[in-house]
C-alpha atoms as a PDB file:
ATOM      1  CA  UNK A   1     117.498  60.505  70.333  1.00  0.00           C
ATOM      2  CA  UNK A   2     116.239  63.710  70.189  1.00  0.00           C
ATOM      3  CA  UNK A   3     115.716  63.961  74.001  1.00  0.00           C
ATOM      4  CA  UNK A   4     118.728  62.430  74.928  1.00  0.00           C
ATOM      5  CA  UNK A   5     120.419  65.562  72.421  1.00  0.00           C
ATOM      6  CA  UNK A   6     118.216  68.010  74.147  1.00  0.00           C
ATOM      7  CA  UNK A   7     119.230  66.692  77.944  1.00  0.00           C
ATOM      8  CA  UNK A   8     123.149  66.501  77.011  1.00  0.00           C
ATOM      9  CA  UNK A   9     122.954  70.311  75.300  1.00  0.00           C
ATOM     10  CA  UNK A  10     121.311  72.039  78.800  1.00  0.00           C
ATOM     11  CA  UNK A  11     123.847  69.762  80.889  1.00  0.00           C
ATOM     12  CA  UNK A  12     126.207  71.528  78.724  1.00  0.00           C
ATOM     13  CA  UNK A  13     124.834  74.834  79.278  1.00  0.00           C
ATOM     14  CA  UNK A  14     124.464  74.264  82.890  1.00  0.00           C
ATOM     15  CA  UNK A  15     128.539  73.790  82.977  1.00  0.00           C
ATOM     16  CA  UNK A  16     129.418  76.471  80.770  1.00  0.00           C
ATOM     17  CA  UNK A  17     127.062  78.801  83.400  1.00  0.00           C
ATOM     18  CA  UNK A  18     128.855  77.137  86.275  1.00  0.00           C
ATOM     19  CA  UNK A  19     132.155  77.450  84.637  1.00  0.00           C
ATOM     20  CA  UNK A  20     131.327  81.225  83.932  1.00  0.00           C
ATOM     21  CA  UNK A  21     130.156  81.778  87.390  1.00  0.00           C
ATOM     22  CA  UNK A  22     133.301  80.245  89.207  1.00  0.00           C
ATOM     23  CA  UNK A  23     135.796  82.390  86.694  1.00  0.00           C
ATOM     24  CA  UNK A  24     133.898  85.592  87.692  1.00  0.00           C
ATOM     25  CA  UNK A  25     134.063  84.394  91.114  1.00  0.00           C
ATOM     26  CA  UNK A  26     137.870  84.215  91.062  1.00  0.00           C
ATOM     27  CA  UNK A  27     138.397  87.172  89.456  1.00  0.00           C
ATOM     28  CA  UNK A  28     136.526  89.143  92.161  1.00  0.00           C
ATOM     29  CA  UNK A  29     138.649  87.970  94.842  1.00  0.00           C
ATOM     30  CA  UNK A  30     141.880  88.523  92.438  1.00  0.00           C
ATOM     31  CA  UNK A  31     141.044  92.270  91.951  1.00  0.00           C
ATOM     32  CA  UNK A  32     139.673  92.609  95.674  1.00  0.00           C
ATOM     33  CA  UNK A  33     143.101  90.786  97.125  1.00  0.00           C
ATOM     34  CA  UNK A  34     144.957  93.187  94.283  1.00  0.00           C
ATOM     35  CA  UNK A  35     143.333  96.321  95.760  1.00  0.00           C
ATOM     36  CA  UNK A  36     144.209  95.693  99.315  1.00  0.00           C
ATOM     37  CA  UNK A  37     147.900  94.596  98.470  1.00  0.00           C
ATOM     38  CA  UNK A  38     148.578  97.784  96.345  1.00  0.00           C
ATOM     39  CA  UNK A  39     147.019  99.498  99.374  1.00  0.00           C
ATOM     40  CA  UNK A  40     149.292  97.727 102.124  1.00  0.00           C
ATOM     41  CA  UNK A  41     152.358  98.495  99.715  1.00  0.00           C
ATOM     42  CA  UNK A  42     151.923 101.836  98.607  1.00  0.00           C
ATOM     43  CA  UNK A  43     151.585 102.585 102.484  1.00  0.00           C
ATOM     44  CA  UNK A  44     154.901 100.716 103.506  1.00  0.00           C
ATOM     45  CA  UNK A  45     156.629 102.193 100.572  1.00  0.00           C
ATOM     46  CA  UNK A  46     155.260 105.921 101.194  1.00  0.00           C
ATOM     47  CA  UNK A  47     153.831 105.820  97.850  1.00  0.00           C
ATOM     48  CA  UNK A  48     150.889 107.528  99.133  1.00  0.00           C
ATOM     49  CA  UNK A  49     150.748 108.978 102.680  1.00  0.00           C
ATOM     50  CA  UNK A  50     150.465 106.565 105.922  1.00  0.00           C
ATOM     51  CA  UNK A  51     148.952 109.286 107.893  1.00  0.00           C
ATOM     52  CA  UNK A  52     146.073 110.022 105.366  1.00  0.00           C
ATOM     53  CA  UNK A  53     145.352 106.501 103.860  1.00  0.00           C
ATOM     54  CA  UNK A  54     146.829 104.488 106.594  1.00  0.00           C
ATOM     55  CA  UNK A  55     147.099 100.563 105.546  1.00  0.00           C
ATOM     56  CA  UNK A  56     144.974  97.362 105.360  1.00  0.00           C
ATOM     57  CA  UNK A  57     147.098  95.810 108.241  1.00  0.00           C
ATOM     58  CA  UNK A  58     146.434  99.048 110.402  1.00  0.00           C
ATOM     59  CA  UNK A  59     142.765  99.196 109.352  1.00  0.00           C
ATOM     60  CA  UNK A  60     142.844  95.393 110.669  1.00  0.00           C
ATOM     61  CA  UNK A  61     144.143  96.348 114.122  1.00  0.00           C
ATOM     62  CA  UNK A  62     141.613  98.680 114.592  1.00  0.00           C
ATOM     63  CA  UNK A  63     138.832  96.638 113.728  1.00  0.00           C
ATOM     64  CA  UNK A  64     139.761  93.971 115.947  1.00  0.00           C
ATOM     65  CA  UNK A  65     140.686  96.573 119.002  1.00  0.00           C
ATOM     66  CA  UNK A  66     137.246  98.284 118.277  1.00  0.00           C
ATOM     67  CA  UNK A  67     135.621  94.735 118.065  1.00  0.00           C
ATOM     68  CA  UNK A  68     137.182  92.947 120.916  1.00  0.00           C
ATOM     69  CA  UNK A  69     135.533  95.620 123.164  1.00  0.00           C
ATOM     70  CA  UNK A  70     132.361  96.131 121.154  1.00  0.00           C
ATOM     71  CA  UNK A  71     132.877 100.050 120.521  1.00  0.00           C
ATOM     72  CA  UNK A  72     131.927  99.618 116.918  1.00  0.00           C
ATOM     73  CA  UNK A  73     129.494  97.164 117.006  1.00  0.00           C
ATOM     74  CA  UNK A  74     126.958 100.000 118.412  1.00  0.00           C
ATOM     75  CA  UNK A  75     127.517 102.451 115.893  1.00  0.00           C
ATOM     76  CA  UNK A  76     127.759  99.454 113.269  1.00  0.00           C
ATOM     77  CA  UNK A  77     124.212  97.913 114.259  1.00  0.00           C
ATOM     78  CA  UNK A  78     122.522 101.446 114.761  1.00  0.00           C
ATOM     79  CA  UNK A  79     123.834 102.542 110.915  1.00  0.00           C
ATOM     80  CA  UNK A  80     122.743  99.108 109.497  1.00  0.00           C
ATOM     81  CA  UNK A  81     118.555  99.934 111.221  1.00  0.00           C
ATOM     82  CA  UNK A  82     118.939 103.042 109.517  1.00  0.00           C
ATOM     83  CA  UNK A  83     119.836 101.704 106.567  1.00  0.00           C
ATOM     84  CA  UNK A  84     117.735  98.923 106.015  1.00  0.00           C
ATOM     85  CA  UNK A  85     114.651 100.595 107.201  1.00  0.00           C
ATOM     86  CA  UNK A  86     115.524 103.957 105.294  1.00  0.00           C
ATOM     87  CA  UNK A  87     116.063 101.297 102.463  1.00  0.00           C
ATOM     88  CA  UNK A  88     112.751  99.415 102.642  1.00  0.00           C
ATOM     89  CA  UNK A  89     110.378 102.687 103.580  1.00  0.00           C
ATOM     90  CA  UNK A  90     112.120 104.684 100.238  1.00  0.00           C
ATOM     91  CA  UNK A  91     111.440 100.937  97.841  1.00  0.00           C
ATOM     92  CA  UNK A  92     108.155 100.634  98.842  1.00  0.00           C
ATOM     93  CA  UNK A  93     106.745 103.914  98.957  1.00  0.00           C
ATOM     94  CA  UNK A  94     108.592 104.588  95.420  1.00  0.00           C
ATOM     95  CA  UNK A  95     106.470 101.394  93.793  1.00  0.00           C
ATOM     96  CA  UNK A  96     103.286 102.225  96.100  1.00  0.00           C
ATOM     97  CA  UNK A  97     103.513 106.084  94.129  1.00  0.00           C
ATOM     98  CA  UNK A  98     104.507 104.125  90.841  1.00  0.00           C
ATOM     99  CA  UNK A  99     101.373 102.526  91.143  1.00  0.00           C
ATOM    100  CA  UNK A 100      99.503 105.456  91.713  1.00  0.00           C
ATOM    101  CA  UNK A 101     101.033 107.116  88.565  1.00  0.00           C
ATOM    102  CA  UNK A 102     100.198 104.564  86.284  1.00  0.00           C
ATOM    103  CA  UNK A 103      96.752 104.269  87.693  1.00  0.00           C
ATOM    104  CA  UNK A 104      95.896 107.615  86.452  1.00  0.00           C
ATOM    105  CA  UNK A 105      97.077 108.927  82.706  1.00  0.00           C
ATOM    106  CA  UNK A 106      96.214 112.481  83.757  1.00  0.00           C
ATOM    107  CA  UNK A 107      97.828 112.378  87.158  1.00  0.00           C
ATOM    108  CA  UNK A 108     100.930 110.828  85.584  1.00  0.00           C
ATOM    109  CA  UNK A 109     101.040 113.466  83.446  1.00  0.00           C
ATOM    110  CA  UNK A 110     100.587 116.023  85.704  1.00  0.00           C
ATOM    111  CA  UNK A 111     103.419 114.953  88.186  1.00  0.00           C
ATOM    112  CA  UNK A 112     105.895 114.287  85.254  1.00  0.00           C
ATOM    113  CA  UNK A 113     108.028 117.580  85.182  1.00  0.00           C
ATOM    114  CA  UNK A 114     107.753 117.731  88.981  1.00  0.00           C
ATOM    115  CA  UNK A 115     109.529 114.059  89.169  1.00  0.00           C
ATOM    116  CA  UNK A 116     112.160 114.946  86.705  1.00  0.00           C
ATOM    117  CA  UNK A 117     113.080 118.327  88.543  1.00  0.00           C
ATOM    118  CA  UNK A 118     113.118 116.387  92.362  1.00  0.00           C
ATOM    119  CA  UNK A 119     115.001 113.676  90.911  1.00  0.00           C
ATOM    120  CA  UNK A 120     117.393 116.585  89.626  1.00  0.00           C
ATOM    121  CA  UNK A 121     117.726 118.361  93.019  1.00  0.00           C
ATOM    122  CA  UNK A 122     120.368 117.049  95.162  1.00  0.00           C
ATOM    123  CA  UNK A 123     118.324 115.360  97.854  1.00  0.00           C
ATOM    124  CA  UNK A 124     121.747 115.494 100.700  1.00  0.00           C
ATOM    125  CA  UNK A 125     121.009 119.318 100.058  1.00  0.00           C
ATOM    126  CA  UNK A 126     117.781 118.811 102.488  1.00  0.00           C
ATOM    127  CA  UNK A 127     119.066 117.310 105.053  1.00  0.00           C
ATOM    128  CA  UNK A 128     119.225 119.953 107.526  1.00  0.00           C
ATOM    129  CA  UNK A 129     115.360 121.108 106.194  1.00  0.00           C
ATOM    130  CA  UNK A 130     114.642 117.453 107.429  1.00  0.00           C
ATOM    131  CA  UNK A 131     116.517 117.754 110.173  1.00  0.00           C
ATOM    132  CA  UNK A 132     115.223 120.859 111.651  1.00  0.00           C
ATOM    133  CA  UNK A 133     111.451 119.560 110.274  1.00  0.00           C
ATOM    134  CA  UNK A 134     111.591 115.896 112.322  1.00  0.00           C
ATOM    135  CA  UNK A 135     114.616 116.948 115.230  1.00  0.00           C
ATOM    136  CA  UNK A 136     117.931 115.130 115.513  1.00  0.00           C
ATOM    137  CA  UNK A 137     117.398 111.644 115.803  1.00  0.00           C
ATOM    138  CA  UNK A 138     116.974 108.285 114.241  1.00  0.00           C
ATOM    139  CA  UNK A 139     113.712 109.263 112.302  1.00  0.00           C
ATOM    140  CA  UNK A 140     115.393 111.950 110.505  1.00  0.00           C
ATOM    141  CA  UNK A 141     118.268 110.194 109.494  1.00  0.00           C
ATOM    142  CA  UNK A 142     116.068 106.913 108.296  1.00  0.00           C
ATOM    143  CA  UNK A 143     113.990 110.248 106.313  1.00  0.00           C
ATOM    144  CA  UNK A 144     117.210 111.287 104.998  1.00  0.00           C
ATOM    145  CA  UNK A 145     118.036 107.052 103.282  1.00  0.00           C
ATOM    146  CA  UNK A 146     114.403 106.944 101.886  1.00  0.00           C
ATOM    147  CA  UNK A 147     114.199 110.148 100.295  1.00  0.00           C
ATOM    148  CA  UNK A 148     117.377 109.492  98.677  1.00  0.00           C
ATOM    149  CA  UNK A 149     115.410 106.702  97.020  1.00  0.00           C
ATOM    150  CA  UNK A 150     112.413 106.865  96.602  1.00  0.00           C
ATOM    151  CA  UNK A 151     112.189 109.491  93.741  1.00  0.00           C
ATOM    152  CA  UNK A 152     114.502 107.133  91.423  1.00  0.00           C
ATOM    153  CA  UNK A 153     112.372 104.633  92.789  1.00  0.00           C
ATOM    154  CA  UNK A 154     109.257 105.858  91.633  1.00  0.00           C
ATOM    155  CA  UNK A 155     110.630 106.888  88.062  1.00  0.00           C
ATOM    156  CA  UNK A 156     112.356 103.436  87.177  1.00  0.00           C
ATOM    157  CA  UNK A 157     109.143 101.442  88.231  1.00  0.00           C
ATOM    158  CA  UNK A 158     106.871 103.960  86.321  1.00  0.00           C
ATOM    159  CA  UNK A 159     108.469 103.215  83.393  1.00  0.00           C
ATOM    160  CA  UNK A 160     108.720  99.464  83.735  1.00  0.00           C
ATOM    161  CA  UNK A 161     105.100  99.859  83.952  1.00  0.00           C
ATOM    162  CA  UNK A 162     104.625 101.598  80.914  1.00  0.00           C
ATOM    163  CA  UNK A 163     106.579  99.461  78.755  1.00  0.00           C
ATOM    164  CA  UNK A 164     104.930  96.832  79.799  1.00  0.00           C
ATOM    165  CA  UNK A 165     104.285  95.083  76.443  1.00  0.00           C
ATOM    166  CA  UNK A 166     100.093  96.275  76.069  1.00  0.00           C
ATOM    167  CA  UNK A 167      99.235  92.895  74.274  1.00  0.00           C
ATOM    168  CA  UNK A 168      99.008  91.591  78.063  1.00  0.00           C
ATOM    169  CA  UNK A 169      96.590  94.328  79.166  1.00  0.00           C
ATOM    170  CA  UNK A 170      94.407  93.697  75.593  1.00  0.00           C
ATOM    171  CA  UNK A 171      94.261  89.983  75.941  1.00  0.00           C
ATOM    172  CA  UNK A 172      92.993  90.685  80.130  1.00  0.00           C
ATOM    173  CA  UNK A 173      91.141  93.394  79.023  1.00  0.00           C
ATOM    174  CA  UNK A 174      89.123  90.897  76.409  1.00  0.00           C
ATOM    175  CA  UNK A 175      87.995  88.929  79.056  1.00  0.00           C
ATOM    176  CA  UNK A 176      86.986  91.881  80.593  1.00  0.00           C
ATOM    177  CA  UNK A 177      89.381  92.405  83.395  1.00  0.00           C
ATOM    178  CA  UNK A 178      89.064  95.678  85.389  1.00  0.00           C
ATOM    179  CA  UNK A 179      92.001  97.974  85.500  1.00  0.00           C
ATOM    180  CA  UNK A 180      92.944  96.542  88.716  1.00  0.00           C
ATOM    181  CA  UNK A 181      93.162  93.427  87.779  1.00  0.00           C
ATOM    182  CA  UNK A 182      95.069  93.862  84.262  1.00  0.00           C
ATOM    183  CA  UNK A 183      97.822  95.635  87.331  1.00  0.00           C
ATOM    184  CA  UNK A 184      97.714  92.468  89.326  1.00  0.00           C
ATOM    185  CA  UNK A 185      97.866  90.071  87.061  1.00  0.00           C
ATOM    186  CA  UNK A 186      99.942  91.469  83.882  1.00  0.00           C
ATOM    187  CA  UNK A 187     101.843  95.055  84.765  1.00  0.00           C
ATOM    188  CA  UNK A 188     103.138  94.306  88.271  1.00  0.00           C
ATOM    189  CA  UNK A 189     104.119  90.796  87.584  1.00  0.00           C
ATOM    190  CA  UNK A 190     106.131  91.622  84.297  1.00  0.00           C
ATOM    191  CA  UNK A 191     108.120  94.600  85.985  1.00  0.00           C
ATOM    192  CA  UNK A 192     109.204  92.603  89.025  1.00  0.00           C
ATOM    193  CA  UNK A 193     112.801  92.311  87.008  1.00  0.00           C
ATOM    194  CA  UNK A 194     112.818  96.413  87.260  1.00  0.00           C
ATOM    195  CA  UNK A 195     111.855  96.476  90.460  1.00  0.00           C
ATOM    196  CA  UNK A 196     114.683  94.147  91.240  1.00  0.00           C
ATOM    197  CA  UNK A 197     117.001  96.329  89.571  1.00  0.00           C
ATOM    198  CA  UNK A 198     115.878  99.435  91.423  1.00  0.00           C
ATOM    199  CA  UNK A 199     116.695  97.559  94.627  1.00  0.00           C
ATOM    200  CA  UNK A 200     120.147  97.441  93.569  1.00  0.00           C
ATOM    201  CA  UNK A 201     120.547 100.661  92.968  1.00  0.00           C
ATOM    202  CA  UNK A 202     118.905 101.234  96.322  1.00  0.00           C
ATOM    203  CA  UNK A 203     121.300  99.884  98.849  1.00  0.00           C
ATOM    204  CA  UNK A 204     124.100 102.173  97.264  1.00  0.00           C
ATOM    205  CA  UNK A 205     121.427 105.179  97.819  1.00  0.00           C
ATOM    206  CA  UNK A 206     120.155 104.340 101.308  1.00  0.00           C
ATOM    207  CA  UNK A 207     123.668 103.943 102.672  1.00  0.00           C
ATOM    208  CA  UNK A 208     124.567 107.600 101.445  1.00  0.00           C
ATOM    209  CA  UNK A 209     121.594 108.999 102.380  1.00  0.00           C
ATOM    210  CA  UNK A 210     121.713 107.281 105.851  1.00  0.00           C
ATOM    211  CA  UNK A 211     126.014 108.071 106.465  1.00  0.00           C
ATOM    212  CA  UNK A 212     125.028 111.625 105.414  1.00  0.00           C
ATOM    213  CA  UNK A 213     121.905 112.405 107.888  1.00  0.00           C
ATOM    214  CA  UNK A 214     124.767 111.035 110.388  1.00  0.00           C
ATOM    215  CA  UNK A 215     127.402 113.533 109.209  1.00  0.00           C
ATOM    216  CA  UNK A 216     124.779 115.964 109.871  1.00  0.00           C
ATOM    217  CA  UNK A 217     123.375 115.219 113.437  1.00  0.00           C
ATOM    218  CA  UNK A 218     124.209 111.508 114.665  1.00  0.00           C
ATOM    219  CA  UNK A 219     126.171 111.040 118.145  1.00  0.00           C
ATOM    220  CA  UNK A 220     126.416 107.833 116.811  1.00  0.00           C
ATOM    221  CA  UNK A 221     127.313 105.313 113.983  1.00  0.00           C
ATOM    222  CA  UNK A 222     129.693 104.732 111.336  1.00  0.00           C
ATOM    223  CA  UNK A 223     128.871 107.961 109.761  1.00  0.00           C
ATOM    224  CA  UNK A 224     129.938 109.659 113.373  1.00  0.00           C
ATOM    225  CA  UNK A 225     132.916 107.656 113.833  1.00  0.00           C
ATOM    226  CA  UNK A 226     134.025 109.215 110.209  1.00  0.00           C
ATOM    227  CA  UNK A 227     133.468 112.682 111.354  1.00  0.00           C
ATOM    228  CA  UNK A 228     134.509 111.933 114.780  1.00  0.00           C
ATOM    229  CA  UNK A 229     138.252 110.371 112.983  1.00  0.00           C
ATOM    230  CA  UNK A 230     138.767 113.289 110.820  1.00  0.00           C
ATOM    231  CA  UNK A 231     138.067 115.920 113.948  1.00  0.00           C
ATOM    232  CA  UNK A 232     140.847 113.354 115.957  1.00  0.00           C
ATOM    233  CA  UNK A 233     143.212 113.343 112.647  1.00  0.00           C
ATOM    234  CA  UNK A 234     142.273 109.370 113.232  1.00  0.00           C
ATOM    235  CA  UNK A 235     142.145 108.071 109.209  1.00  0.00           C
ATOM    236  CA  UNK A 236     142.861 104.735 110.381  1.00  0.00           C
ATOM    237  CA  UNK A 237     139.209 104.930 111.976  1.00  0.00           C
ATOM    238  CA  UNK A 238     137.935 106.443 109.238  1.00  0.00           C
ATOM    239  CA  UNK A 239     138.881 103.855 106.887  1.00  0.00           C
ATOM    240  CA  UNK A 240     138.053 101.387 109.235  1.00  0.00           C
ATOM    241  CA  UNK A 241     134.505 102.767 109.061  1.00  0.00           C
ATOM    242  CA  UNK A 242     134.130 102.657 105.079  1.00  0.00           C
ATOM    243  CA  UNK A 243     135.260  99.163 104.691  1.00  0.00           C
ATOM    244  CA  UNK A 244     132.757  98.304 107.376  1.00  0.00           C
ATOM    245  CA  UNK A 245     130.093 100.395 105.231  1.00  0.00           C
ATOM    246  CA  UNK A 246     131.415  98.542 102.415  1.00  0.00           C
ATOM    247  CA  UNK A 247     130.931  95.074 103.606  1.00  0.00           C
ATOM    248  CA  UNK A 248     127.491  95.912 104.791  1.00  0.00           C
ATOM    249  CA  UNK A 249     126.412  97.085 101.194  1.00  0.00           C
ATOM    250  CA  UNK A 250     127.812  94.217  99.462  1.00  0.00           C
ATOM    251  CA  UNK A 251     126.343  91.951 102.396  1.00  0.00           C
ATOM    252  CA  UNK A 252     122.915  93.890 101.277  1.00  0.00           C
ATOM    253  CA  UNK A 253     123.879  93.726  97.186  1.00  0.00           C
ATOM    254  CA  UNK A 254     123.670  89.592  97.755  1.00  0.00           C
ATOM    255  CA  UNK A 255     120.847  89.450  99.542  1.00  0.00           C
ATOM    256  CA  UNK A 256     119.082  91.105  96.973  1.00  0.00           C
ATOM    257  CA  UNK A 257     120.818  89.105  94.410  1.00  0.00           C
ATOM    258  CA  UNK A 258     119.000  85.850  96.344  1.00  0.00           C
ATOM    259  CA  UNK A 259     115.716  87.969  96.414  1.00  0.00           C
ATOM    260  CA  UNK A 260     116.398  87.783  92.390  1.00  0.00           C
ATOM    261  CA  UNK A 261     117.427  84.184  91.848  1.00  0.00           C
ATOM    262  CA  UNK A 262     114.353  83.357  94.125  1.00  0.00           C
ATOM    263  CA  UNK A 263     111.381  85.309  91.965  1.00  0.00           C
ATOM    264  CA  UNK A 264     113.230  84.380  88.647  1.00  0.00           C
ATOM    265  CA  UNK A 265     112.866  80.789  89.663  1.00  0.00           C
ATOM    266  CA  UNK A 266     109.332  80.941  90.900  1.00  0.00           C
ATOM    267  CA  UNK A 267     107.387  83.385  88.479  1.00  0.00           C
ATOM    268  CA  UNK A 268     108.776  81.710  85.468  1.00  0.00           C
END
């Protein structure tokens, strides 16, 4: 009886999480289907200016003019490289320096204040060092989306590592496990959630690192085709471009989200 009780209270559960899941869902679209009505309405109405903020069904023109004859796929597929790579180089090198730290007590505490004050500076601020340092092209720019990250990176990761609960490293330690191997097999494990976290927080970085090395330099992407619209007085392009960027970050924000639902489901 006690199993049957046990099997009908997690079918339960597994409903109200479905039923949770599907009401979020729809609430998502409700606000997202809100936002571009009010948009399309305040525009017909002249609540806000048509010139500046243009409209969703102007936006939509464009994208399908620009698409048809594959003008922004270009600059869409070179800003998306940048990204991504940008996004990858600035996660792993951030948990590869993590590492590092926590390897070493005295190094850690060493590089503390100097982490604290880069992850203070505003890291857009060096763009043109890195431009003039690497020249005006793609490595630059993908520079530009790792820096951005890689400092937070590092920090975040460092201290999942820390509070790591010790009992882990004792009971390795016991057996006597080296260093090394208490990181392997108890630390890096048990802060995969935080790195998960960080990698969240990472697509939103890389994308403003990346659209901002383009403002800088680029003769191309979506971060050119904003510059280029404002220089044109062409907002429609412009907004065409950020709800492009948009989709692209919350095409990355899922497949992170998968990333998650995948290690949850095979380190526990």
């Amino acid at each position: 009886m006690s199993g049957k009780e046990d099997h009908f209270l997690l079918e339960a559960h597994k409903r109200k999480l479905k039923r949770e899941k599907r009401i979020v869902w729809i609430w998502q679209v409700v606000i997202l289907v809100a936002f571009f009505g009010i948009w399309e309405l305040a525009s017909k109405l002249n609540w806000v200016d048509p010139l500046l903020f243009s409209s969703p069904s102007k936006v939509y023109n464009v994208l399908i003019d620009k698409l048809s004859d594959g003008s922004i796929l270009s600059h869409a597929q070179i800003t998306l490289f940048e990204t991504v790579l940008g996004f990858i180089i600035g996660t792993i090198l951030g948990i590869i320096i993590a590492s590092i730290l926590w390897s070493s007590t005295r190094l850690s505490n060493i590089m503390d204040p100097y982490l604290v004050i880069l992850n203070a500076m505003p890291k857009v601020a060096l763009g043109p060092i890195i431009i003039v340092a690497l020249g005006p092209g793609y490595i630059s720019i993908i520079a530009m989306g790792a820096i951005i990250s890689v400092i937070i990176t590092t920090i975040v990761v460092y201290t999942g590592f820390r509070e790591v609960d010790p009992n882990y490293e004792k009971v390795l330690k016991s057996f006597g496990a080296t260093r090394w191997q208490r990181f392997k097999s108890a630390v890096f494990p048990a802060t995969l959630p935080v790195m998960i976290s960080t990698l969240k927080v990472n697509v939103g970085l890389s994308w403003v690192g990346v659209i901002v090395g383009e403002f800088l330099v680029s003769k191309e992407g979506l971060g050119y085709l904003i510059v280029y619209g404002f220089q044109v007085f062409d907002f429609t392009l412009v907004m065409a471009s950020l709800i492009l960027i948009a989709l692209f970050a919350a095409v990355m924000y899922k497949i992170v989200e998968q990333i998650e639902g995948w290690l949850i489901r095979h380190t526990t």
